[in-house]
C-alpha atoms as a PDB file:
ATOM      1  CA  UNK A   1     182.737  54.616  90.636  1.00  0.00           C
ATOM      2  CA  UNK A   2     185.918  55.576  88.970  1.00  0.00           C
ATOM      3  CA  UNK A   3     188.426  56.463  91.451  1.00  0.00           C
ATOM      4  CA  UNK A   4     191.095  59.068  91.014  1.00  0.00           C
ATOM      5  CA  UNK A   5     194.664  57.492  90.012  1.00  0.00           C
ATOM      6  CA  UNK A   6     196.789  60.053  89.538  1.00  0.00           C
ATOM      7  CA  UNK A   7     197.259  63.537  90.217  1.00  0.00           C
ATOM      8  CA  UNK A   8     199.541  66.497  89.626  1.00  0.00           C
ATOM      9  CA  UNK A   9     198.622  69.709  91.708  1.00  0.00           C
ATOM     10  CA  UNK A  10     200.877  73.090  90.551  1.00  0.00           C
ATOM     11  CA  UNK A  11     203.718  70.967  89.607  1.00  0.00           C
ATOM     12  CA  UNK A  12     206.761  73.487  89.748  1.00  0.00           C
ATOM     13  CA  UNK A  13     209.895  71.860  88.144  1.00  0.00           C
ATOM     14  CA  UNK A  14     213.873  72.721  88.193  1.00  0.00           C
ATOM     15  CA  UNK A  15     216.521  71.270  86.251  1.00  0.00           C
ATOM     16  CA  UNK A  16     219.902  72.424  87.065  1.00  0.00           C
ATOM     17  CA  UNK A  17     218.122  75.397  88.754  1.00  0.00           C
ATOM     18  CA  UNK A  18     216.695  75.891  85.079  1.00  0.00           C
ATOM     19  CA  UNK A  19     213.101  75.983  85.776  1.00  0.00           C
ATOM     20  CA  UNK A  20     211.245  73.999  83.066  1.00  0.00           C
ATOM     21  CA  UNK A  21     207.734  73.390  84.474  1.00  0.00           C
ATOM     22  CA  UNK A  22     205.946  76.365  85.884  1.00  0.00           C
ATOM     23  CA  UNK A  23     202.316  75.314  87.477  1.00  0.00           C
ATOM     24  CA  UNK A  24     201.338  72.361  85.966  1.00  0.00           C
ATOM     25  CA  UNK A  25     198.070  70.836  86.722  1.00  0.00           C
ATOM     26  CA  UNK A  26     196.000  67.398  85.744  1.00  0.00           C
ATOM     27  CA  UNK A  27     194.251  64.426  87.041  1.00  0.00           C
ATOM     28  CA  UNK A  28     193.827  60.937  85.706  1.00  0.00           C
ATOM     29  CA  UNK A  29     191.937  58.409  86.823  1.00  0.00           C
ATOM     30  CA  UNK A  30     191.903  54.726  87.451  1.00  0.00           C
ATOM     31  CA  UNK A  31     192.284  52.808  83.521  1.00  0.00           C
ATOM     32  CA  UNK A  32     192.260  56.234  81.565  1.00  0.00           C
ATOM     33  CA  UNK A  33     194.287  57.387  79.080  1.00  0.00           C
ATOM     34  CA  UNK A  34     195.399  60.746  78.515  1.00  0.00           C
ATOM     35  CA  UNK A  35     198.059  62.386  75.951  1.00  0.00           C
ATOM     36  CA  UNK A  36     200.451  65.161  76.300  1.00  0.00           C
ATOM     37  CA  UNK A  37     201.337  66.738  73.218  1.00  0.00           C
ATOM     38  CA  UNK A  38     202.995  69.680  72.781  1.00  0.00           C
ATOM     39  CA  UNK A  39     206.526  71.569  70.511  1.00  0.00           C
ATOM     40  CA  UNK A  40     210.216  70.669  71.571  1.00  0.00           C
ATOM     41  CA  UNK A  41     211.246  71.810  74.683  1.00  0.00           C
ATOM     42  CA  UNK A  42     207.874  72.413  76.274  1.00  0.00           C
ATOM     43  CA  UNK A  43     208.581  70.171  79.420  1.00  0.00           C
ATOM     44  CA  UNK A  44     207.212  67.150  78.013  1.00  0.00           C
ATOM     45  CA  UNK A  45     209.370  64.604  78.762  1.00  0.00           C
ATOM     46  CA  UNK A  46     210.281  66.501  82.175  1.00  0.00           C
ATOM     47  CA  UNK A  47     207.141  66.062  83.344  1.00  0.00           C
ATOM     48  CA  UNK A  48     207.229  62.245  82.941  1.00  0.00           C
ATOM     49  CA  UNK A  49     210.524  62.327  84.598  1.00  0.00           C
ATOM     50  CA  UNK A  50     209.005  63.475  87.484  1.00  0.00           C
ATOM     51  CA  UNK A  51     206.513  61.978  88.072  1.00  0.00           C
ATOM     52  CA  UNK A  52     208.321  58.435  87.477  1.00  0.00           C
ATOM     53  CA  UNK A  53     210.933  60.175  90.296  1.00  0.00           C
ATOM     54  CA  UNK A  54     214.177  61.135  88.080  1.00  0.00           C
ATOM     55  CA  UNK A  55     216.672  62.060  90.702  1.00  0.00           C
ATOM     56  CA  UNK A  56     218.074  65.081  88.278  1.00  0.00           C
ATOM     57  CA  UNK A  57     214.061  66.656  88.162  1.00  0.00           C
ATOM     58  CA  UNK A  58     213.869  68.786  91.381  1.00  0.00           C
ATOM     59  CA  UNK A  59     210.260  69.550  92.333  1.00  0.00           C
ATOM     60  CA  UNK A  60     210.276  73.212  93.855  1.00  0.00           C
ATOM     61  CA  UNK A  61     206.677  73.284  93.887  1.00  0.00           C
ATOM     62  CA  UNK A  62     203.410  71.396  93.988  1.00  0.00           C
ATOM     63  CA  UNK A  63     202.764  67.769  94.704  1.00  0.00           C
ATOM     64  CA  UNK A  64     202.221  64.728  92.900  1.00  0.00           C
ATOM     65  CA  UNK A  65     199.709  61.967  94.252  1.00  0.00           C
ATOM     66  CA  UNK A  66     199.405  58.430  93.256  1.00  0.00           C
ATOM     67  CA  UNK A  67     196.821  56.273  94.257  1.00  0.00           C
ATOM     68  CA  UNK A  68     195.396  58.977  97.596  1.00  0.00           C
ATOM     69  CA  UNK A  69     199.118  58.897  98.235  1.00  0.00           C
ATOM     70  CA  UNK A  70     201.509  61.928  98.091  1.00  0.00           C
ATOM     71  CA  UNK A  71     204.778  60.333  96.218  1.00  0.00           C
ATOM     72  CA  UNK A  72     206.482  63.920  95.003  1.00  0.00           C
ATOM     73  CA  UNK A  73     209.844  63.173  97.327  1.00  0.00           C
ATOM     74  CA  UNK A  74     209.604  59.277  96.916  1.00  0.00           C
ATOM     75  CA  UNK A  75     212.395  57.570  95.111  1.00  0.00           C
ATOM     76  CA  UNK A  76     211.627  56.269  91.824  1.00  0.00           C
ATOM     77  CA  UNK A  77     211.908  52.047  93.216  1.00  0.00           C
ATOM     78  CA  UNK A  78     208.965  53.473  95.736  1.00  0.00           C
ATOM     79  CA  UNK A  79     207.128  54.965  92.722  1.00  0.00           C
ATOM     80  CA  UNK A  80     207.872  51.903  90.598  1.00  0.00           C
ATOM     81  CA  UNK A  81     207.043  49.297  93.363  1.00  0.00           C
ATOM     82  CA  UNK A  82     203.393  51.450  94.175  1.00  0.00           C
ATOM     83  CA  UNK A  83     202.923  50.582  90.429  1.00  0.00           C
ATOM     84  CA  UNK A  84     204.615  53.482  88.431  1.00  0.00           C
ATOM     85  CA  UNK A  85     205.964  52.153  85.173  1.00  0.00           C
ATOM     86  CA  UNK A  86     208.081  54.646  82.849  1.00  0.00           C
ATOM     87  CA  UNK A  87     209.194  53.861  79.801  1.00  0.00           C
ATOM     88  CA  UNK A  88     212.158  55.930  78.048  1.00  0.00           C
ATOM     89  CA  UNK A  89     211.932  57.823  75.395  1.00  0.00           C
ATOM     90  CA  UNK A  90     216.157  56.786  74.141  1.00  0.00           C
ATOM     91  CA  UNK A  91     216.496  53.309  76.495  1.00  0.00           C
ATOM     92  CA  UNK A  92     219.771  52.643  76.819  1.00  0.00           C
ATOM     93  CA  UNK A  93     222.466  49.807  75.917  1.00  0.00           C
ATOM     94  CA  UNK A  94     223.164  47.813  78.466  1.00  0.00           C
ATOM     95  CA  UNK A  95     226.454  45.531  77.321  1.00  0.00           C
ATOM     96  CA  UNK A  96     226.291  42.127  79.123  1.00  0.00           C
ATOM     97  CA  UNK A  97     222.920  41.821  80.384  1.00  0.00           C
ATOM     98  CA  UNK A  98     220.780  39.832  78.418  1.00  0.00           C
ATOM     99  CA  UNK A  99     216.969  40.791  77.895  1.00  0.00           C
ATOM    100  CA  UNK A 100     215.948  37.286  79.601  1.00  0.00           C
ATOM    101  CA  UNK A 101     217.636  37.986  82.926  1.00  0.00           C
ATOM    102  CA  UNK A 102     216.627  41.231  82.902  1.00  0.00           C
ATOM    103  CA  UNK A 103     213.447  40.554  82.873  1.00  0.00           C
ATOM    104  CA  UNK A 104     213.546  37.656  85.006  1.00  0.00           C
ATOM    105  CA  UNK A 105     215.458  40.463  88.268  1.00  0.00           C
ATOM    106  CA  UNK A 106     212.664  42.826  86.726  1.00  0.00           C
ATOM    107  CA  UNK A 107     209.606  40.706  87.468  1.00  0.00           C
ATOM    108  CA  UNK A 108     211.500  39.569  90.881  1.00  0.00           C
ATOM    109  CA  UNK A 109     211.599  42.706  91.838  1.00  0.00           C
ATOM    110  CA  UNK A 110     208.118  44.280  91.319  1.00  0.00           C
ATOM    111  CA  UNK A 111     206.263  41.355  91.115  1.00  0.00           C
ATOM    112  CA  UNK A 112     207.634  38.917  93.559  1.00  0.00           C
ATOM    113  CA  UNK A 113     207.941  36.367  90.643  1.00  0.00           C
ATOM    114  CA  UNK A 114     210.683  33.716  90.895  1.00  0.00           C
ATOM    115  CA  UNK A 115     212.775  33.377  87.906  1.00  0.00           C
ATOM    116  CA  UNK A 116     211.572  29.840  86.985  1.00  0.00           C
ATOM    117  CA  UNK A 117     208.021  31.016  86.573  1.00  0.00           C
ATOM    118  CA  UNK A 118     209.454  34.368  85.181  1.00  0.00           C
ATOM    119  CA  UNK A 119     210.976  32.556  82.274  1.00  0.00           C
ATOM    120  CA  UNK A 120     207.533  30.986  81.518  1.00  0.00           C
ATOM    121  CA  UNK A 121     205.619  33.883  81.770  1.00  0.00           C
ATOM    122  CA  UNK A 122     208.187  35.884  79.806  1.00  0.00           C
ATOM    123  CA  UNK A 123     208.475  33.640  76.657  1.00  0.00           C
ATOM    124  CA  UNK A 124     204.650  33.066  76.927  1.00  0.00           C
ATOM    125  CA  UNK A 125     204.269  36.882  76.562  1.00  0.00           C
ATOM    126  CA  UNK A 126     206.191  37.031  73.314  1.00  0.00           C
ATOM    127  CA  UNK A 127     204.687  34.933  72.041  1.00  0.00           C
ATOM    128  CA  UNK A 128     200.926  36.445  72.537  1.00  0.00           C
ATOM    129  CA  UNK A 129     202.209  39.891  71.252  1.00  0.00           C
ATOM    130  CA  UNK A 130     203.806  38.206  68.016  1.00  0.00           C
ATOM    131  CA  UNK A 131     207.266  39.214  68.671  1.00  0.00           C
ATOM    132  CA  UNK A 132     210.837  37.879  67.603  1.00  0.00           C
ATOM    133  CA  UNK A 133     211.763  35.560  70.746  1.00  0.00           C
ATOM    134  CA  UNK A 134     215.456  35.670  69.678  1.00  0.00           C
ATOM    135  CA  UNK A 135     215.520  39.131  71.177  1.00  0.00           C
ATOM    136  CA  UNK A 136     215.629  37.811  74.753  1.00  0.00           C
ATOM    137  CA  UNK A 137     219.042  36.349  73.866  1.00  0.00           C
ATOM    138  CA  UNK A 138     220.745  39.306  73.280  1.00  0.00           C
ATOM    139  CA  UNK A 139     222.021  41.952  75.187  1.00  0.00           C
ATOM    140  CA  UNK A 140     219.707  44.943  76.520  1.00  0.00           C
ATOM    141  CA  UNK A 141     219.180  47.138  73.457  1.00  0.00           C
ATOM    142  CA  UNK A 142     222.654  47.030  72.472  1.00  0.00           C
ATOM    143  CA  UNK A 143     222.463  46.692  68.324  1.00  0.00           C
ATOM    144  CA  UNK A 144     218.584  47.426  68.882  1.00  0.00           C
ATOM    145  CA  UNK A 145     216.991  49.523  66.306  1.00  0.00           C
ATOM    146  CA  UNK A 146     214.732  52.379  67.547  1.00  0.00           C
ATOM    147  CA  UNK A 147     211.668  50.303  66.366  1.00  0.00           C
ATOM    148  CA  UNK A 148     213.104  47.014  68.552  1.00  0.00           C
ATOM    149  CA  UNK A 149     213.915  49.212  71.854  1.00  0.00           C
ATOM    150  CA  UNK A 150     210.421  50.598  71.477  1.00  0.00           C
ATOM    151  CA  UNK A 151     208.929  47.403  71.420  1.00  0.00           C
ATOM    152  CA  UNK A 152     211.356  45.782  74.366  1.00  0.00           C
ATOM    153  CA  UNK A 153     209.769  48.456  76.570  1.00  0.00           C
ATOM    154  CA  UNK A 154     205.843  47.233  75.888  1.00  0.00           C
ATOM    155  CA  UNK A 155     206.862  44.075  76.209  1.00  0.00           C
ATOM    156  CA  UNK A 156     208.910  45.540  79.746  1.00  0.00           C
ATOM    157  CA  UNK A 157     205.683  46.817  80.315  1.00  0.00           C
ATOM    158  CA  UNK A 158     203.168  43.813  79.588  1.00  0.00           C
ATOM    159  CA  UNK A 159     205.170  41.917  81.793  1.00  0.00           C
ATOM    160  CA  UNK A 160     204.954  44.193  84.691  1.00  0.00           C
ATOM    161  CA  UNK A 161     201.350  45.090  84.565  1.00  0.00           C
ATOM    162  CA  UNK A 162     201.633  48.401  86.013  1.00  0.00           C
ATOM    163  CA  UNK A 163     199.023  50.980  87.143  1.00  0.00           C
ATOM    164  CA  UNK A 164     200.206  53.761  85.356  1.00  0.00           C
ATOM    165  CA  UNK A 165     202.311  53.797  82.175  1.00  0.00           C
ATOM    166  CA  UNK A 166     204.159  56.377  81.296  1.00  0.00           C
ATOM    167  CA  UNK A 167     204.901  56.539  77.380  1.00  0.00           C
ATOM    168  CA  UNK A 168     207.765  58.944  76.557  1.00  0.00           C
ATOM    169  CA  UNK A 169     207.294  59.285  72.734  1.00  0.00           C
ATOM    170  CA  UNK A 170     206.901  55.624  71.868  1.00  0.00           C
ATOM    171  CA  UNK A 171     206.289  56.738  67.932  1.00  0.00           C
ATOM    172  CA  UNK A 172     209.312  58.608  67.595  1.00  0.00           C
ATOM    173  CA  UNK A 173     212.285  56.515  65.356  1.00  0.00           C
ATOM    174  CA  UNK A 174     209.822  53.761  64.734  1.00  0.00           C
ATOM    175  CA  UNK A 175     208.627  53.009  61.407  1.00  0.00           C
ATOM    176  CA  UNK A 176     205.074  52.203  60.342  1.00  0.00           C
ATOM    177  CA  UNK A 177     204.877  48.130  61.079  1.00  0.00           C
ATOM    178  CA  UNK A 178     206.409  48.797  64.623  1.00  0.00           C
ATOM    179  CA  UNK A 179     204.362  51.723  65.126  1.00  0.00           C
ATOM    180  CA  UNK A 180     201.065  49.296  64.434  1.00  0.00           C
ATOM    181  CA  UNK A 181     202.588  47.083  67.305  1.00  0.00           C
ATOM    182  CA  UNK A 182     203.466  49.231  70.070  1.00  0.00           C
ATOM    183  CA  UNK A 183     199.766  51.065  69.380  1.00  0.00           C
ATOM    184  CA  UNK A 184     198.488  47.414  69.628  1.00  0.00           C
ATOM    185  CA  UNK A 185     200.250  46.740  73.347  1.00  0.00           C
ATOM    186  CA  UNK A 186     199.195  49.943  74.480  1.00  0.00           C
ATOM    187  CA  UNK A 187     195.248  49.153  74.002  1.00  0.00           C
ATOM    188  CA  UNK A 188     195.997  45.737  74.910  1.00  0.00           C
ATOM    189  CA  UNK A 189     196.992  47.183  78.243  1.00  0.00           C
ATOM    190  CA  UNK A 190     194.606  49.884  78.323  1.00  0.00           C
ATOM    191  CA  UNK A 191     192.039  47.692  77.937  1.00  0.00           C
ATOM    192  CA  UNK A 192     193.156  45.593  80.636  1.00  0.00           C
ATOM    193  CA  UNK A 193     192.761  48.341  83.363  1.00  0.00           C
ATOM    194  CA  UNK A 194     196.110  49.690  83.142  1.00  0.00           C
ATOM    195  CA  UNK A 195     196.438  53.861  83.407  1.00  0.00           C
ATOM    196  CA  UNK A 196     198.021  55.646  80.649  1.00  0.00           C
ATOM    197  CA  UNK A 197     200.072  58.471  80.287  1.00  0.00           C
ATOM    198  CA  UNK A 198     201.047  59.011  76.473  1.00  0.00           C
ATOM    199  CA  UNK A 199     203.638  61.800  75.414  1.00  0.00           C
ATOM    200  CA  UNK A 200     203.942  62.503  71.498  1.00  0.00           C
ATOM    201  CA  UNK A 201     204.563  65.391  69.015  1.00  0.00           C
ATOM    202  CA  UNK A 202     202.390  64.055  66.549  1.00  0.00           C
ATOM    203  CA  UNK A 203     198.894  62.687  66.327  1.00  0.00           C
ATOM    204  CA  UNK A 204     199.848  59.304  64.214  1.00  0.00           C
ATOM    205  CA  UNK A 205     200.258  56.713  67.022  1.00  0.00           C
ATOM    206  CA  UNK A 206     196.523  58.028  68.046  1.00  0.00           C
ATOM    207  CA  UNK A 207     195.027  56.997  64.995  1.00  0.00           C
ATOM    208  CA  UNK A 208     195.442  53.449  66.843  1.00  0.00           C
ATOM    209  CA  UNK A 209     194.092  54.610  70.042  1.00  0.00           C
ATOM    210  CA  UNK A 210     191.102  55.971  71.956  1.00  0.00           C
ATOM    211  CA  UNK A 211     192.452  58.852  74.838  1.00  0.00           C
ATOM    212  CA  UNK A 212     190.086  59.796  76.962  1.00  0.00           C
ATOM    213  CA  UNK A 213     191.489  63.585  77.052  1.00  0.00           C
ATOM    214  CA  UNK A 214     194.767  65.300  75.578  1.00  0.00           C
ATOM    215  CA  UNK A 215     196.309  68.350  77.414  1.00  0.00           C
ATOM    216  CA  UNK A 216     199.167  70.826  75.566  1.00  0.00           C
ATOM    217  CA  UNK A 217     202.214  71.381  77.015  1.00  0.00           C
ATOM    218  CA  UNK A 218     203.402  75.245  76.298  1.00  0.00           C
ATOM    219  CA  UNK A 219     206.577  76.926  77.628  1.00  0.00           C
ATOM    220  CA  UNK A 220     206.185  74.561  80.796  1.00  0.00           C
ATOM    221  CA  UNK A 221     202.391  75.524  81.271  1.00  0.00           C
ATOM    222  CA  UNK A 222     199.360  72.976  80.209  1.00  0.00           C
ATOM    223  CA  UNK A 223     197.647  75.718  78.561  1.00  0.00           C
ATOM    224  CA  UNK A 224     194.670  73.572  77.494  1.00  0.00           C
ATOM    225  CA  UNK A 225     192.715  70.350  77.556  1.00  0.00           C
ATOM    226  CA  UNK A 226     190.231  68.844  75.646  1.00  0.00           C
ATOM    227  CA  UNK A 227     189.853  65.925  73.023  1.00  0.00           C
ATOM    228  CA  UNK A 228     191.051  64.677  70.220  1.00  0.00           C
ATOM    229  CA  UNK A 229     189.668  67.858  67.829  1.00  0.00           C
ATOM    230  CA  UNK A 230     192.677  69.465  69.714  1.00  0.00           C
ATOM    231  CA  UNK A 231     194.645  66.898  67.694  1.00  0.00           C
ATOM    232  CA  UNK A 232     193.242  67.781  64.615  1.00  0.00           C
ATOM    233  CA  UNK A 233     193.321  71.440  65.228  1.00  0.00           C
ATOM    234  CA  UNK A 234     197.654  70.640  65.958  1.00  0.00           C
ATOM    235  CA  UNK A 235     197.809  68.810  62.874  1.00  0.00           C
ATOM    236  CA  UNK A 236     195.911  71.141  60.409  1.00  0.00           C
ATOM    237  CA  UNK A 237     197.397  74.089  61.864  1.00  0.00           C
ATOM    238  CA  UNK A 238     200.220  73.567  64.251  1.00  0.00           C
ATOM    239  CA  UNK A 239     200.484  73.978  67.972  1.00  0.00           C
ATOM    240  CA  UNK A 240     200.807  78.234  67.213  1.00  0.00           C
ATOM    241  CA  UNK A 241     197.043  77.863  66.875  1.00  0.00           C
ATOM    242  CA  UNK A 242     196.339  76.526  70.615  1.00  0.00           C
ATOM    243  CA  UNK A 243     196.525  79.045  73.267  1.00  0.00           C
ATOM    244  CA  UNK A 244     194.506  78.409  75.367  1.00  0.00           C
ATOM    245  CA  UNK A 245     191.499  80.558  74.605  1.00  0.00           C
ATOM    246  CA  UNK A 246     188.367  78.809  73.593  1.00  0.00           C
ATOM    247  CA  UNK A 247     187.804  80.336  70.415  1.00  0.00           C
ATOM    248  CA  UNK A 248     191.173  78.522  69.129  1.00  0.00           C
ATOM    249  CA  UNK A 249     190.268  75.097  69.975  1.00  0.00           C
ATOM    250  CA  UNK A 250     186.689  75.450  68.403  1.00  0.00           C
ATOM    251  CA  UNK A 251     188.849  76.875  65.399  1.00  0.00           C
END
């Protein structure tokens, strides 16, 4: 029986008493994978805010439950602890932190995993995803191109084995090679059981991929869901041509 992981009931959202979501409803259960596409400021990437817990997101309506458990007021180390994973659509430099040590507090910290056995399971990760292991020397993203930051986060996420993953764009400012990669990590972990949450503009990283359902994002409303012909309609014709009414998506 597939249980219910995740879901968002009439998800009302303020930022700086702008409000940018305005009913939002979905459910996703246990090892699925949805996508949320959708134009420029249609409350994409607030809505994965949220539900990771961004204190500047201020739910005015509506809940959000995680795993049978109602997390809309929980602090994001709750939500990431209960198995919540986000990863950013810009991550940030952090100057003097390396990537090893980060990782090594990171799995500490949600996993329970001393650093010893960290460093192991960190360099032994690398290495099964085919990436550069003189990245884990550096510091956190700083000189990182978008294509390197993009793929520090899958490996972030690999690591941690979360529930849910939360992709915020992970194709945009990557070029074609890294795009192949991350695609590859997410079915990797997909396939593993984990929950997936994908945000995008565009349709290419799906080529990759096999989403169980993708809902449009409009003006802060999911105005409809279906599969991935709602792609294809989006790419022949542009989000203009879904509405919401039936007739559009069967266009």
């Amino acid at each position: 029986m597939v249980m219910l992981m995740l879901k968002v009931e009439n998800l009302h959202v303020n930022v700086a008493e702008k409000e940018i979501l305005r009913g939002v409803d979905f459910e996703l259960a246990s090892g699925e994978l949805h996508v949320v596409m959708g134009p420029n400021g249609s409350g994409k990437s607030t809505l994965a805010l949220t539900i990771a817990g961004h204190p500047r997101y201020t739910v005015t309506k509506g809940r959000i439950i995680f795993d049978g458990e109602e997390v809309t007021r929980a602090k994001p180390e709750e939500r990431a602890r209960k198995g919540i994973f986000l990863s950013f659509q810009h991550p940030v430099e952090v100057e003097g932190v390396k990537v090893i040590n980060f990782f090594q507090r990171t799995l500490k910290n949600l996993r329970g995993i001393e650093e010893v056995e960290a460093y192991d399971m960190i360099f032994k990760a690398v290495e099964e995803l085919g990436f550069e292991g003189s990245m884990l020397s550096r510091e956190l993203n700083v000189g990182f191109s978008g294509g390197e930051r993009k793929k520090l986060e899958m490996l972030q996420a690999y690591l941690v084995k979360p529930k849910l993953l939360i992709l915020d764009e992970p194709d945009s400012g990557v070029d074609v090679d890294s795009l192949k990669v991350i695609a590859g990590v997410i079915a990797r972990l997909h396939k593993e059981g984990t929950g997936i949450l994908l945000i995008t503009h565009y349709g290419r990283i799906l080529e990759y991929l096999n989403p169980q359902r993708v809902h449009v994002l409009k003006e802060g409303r999911l105005v409809v869901s279906g599969g991935m012909e709602l792609v294809k309609l989006i790419e022949e014709k542009g989000f203009a041509a879904v509405n919401g009414d039936e007739t559009a998506v069967k266009a």
